[in-house]
C-alpha atoms as a PDB file:
ATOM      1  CA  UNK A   1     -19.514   1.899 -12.076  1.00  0.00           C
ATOM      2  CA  UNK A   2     -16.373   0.035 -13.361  1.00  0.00           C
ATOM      3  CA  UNK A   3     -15.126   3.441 -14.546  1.00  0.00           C
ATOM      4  CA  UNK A   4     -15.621   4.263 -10.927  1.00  0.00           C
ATOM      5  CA  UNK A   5     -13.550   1.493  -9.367  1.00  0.00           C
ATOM      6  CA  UNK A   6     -10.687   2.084 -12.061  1.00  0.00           C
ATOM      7  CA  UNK A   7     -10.611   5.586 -11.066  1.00  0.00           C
ATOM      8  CA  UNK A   8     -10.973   5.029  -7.699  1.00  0.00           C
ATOM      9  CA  UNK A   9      -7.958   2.650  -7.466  1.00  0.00           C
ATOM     10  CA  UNK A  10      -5.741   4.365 -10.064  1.00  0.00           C
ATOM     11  CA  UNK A  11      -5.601   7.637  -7.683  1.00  0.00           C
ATOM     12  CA  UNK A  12      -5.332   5.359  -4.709  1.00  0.00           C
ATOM     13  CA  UNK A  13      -2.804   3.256  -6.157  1.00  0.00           C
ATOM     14  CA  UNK A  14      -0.656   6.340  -7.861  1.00  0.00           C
ATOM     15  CA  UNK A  15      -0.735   8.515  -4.298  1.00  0.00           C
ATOM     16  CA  UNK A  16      -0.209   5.806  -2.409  1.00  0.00           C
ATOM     17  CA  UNK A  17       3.298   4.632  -4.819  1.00  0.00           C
ATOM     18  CA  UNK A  18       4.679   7.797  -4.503  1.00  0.00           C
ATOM     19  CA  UNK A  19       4.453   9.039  -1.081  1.00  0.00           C
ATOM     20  CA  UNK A  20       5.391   5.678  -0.392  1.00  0.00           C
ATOM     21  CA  UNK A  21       8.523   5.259  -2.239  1.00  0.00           C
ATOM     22  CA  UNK A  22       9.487   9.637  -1.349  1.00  0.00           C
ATOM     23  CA  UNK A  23       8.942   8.519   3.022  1.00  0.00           C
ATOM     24  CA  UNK A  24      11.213   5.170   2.487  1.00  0.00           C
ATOM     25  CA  UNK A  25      13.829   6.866   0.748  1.00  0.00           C
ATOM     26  CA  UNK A  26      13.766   9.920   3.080  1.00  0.00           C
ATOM     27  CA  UNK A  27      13.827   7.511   6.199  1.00  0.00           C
ATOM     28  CA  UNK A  28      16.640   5.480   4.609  1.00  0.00           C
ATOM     29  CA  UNK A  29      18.776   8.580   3.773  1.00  0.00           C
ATOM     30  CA  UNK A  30      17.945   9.726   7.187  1.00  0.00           C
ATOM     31  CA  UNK A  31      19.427   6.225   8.529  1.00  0.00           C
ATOM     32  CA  UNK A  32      22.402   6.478   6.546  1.00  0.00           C
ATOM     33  CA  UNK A  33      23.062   9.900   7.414  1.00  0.00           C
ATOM     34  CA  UNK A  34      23.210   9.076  11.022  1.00  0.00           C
ATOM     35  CA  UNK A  35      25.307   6.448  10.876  1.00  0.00           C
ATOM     36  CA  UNK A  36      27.864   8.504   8.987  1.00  0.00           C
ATOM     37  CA  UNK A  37      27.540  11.044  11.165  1.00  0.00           C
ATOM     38  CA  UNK A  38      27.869   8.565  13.924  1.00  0.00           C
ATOM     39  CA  UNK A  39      31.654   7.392  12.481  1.00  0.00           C
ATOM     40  CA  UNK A  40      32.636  10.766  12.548  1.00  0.00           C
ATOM     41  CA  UNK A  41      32.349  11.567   9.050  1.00  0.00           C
ATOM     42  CA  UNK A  42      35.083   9.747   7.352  1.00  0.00           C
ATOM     43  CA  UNK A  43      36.450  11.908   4.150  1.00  0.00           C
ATOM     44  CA  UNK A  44      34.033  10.848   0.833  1.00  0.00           C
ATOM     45  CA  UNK A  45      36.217   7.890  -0.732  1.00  0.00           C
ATOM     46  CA  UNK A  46      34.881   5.805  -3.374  1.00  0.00           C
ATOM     47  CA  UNK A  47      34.462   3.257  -0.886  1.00  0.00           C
ATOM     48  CA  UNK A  48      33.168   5.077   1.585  1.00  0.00           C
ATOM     49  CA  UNK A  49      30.547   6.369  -1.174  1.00  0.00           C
ATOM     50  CA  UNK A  50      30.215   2.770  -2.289  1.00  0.00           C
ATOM     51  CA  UNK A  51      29.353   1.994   1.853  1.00  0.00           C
ATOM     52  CA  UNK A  52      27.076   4.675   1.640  1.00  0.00           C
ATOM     53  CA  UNK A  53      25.193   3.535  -1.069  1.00  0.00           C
ATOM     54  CA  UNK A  54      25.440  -0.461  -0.125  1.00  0.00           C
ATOM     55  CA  UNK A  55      23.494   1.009   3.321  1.00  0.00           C
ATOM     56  CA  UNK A  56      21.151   3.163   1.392  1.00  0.00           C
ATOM     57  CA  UNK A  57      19.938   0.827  -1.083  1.00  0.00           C
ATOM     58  CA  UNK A  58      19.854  -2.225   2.034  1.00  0.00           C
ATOM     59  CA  UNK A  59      17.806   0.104   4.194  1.00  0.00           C
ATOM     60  CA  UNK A  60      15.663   1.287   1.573  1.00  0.00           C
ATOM     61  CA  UNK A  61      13.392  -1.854   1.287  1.00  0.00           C
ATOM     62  CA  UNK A  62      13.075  -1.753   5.319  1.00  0.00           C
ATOM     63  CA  UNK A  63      12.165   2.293   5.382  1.00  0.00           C
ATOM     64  CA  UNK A  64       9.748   1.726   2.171  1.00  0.00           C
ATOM     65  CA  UNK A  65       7.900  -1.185   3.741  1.00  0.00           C
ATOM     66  CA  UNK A  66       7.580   0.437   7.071  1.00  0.00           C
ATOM     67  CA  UNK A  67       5.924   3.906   4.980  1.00  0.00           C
ATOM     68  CA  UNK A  68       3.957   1.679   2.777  1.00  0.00           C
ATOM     69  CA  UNK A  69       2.157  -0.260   6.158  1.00  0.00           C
ATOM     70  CA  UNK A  70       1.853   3.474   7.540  1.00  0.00           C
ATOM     71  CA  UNK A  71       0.346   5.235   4.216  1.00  0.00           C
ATOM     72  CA  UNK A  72      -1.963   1.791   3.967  1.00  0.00           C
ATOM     73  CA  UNK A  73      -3.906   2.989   6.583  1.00  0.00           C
ATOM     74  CA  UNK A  74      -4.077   7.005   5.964  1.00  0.00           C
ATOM     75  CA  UNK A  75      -4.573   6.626   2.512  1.00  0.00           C
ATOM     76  CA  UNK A  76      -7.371   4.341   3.347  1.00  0.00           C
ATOM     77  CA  UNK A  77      -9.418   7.014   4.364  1.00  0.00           C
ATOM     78  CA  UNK A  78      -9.161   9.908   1.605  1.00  0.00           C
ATOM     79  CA  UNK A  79     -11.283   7.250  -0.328  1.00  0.00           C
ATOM     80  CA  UNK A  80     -14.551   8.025   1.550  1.00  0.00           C
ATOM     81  CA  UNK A  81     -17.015  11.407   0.402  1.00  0.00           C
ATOM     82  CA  UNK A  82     -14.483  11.616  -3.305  1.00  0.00           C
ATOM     83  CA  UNK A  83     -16.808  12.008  -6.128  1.00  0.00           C
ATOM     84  CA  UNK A  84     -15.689  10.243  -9.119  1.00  0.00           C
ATOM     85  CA  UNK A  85     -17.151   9.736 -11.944  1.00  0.00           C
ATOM     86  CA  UNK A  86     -20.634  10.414 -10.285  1.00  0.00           C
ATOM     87  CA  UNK A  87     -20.391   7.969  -7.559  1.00  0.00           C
ATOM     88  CA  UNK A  88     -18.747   8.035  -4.039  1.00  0.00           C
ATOM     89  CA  UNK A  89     -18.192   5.642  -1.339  1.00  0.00           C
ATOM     90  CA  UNK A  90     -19.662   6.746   2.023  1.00  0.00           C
ATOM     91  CA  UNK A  91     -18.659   6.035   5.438  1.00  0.00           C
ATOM     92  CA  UNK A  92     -21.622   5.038   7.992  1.00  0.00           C
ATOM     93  CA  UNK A  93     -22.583   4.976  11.493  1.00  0.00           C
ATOM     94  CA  UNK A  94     -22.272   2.369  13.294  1.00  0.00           C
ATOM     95  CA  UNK A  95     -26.226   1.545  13.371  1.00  0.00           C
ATOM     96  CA  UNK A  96     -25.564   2.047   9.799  1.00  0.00           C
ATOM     97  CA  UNK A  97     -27.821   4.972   9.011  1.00  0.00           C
ATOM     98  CA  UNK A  98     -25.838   7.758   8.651  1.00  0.00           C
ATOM     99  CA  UNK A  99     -22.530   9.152   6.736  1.00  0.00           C
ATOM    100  CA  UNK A 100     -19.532  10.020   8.728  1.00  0.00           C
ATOM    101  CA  UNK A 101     -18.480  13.473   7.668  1.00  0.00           C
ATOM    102  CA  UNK A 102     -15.875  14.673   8.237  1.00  0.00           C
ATOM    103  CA  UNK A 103     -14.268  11.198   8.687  1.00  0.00           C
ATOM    104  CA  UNK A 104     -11.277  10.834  11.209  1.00  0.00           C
ATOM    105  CA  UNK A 105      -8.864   7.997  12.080  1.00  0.00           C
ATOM    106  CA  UNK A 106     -10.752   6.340  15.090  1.00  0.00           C
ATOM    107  CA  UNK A 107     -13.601   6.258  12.861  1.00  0.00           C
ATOM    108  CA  UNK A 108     -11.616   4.285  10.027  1.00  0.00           C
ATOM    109  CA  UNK A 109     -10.264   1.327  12.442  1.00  0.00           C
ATOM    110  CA  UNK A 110     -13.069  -0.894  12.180  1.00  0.00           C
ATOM    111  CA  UNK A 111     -13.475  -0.807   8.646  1.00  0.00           C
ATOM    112  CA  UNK A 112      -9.282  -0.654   8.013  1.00  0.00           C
ATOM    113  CA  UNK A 113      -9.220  -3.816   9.683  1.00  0.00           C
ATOM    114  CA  UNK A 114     -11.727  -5.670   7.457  1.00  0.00           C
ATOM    115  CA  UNK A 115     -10.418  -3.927   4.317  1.00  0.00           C
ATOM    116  CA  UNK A 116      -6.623  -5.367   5.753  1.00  0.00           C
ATOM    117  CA  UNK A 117      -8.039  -9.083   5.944  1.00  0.00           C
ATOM    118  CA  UNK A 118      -9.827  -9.052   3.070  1.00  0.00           C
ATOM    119  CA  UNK A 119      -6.374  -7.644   1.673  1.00  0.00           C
ATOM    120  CA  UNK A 120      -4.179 -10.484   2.645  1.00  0.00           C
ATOM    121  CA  UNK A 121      -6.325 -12.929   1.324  1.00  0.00           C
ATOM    122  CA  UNK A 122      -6.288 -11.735  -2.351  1.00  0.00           C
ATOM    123  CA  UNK A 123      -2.734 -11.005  -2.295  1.00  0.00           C
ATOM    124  CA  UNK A 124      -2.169 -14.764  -0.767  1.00  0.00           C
ATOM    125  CA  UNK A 125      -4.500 -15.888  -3.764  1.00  0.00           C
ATOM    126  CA  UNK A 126      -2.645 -13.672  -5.973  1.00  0.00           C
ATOM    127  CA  UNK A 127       0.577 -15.462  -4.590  1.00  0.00           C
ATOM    128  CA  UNK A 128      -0.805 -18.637  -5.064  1.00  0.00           C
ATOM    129  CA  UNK A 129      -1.691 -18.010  -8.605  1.00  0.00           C
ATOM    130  CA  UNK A 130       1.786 -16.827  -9.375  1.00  0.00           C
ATOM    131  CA  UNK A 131       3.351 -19.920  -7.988  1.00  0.00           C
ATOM    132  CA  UNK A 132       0.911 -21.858 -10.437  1.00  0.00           C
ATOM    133  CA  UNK A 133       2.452 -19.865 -13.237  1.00  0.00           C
ATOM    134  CA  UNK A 134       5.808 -20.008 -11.980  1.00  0.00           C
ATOM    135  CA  UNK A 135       5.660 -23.591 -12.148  1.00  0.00           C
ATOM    136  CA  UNK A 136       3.924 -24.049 -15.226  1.00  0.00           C
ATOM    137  CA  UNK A 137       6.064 -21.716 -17.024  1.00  0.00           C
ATOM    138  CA  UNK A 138       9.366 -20.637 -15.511  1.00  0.00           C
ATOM    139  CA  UNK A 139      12.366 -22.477 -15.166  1.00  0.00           C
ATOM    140  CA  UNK A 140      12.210 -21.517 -11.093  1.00  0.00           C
ATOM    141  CA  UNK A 141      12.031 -24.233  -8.425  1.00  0.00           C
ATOM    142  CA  UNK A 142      11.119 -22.512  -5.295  1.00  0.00           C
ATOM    143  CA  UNK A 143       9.146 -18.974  -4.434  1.00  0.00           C
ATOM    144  CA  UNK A 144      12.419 -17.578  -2.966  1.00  0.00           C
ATOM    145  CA  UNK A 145      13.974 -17.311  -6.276  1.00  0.00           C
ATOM    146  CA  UNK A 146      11.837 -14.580  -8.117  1.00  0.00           C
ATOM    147  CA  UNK A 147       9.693 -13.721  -5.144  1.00  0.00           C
ATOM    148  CA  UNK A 148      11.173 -10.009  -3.164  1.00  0.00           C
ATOM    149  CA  UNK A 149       9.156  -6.991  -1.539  1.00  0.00           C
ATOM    150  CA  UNK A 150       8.716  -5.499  -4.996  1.00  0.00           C
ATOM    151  CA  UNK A 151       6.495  -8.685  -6.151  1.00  0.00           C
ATOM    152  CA  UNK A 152       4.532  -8.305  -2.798  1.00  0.00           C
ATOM    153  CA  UNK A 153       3.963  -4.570  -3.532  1.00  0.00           C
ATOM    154  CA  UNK A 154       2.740  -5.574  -6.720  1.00  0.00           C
ATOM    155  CA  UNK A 155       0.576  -8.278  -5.726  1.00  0.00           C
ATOM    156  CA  UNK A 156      -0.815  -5.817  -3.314  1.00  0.00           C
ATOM    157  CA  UNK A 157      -1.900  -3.374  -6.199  1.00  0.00           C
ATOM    158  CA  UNK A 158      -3.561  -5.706  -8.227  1.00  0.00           C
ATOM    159  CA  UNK A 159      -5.459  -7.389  -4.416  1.00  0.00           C
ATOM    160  CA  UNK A 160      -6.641  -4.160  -3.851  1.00  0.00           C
ATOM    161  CA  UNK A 161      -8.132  -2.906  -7.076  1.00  0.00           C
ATOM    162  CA  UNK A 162     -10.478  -5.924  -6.072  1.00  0.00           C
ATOM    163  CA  UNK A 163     -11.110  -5.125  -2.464  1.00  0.00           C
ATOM    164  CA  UNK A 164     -11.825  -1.789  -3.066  1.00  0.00           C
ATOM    165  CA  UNK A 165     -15.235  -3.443  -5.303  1.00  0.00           C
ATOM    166  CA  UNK A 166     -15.626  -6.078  -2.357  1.00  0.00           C
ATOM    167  CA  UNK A 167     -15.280  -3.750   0.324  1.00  0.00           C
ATOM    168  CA  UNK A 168     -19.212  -2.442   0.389  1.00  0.00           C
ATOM    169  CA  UNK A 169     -20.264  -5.923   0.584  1.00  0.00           C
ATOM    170  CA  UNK A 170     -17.405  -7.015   3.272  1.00  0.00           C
ATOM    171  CA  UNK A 171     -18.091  -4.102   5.239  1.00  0.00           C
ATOM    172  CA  UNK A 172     -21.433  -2.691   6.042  1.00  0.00           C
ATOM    173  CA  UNK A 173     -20.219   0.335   7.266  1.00  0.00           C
ATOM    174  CA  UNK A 174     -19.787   1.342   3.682  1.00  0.00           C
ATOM    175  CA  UNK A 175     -21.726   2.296   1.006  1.00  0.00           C
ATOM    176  CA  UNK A 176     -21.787   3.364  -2.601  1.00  0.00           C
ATOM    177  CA  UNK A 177     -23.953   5.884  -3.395  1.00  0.00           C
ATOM    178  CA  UNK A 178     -24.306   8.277  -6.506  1.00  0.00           C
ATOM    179  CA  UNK A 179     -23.388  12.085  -6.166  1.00  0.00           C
ATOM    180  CA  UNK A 180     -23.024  14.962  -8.055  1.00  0.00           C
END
């Protein structure tokens, strides 16, 4: 069953980085591409290039975060009804009785929500943890100085490789089960 979980998260985790990362930096080149087609489209200097790419890599962490909260929620529920390693995680009713097949996005609300909560409080105890080890053994004196978005997506991974084994207990809409 650990196998399971492992597999479970790594595909989660791995679809979820890239389609991530691909939206943020299509929505930031988007942004940057209007506004240089809003200034009229000044000839391609090296500092205009060097604008171009101060904007892109500024609006990047925006854009990502923004697709990352958005591909939280649909990736969220491709991990219902996949067989993996010879168990699945099911979807129920709300009376608990039956699976939800095919599963759709009013149907995953509920159970996002928990999921979400029980989310932000492993990554805060993942953030608490790494201010513990920051202080014992970094030179750092405040969060601000190593913490960024990047940490927070990390923190995130690791939070959710646990919530995905809490989530049958935190939720009783789901349910493992084995199939073939």
């Amino acid at each position: 069953m650990a196998r399971f979980y492992f597999l479970l998260w790594l595909r989660w985790a791995s679809v979820l980085s890239i389609k991530s990362v691909l939206l943020g930096a299509l929505l930031a080149t988007l942004f940057v591409l209007g506004l240089y087609i809003k200034q009229d489209m000044p000839a391609l200097s090296q500092e205009v290039q060097i604008a171009l790419w101060d904007l892109l890599s500024f609006s990047f962490a925006f854009t990502w975060s923004f697709a990352f909260l958005l591909l939280l929620f649909r990736r969220l529920k491709f991990i219902f009804n996949t067989c993996i390693n010879g168990y699945q995680l099911e979807l129920l009713t709300c009376k608990g009785d039956e699976k939800i097949d095919p599963i759709g996005y009013g149907d995953m609300l509920k159970v996002w929500r928990k999921w979400l909560m029980l989310l932000i409080w492993l990554v805060g105890i993942c953030m608490i943890l790494g201010i513990i080890l920051t202080k014992l053994f970094t030179s750092y004196e405040g969060v601000f100085e190593w913490f960024s978005i990047y940490w927070l997506y990390a923190f995130i991974l690791v939070s959710a490789s646990l919530s995905f084994v809490l989530l049958g207990s935190w939720c009783k809409k789901v349910r493992l089960t084995r199939c073939s």
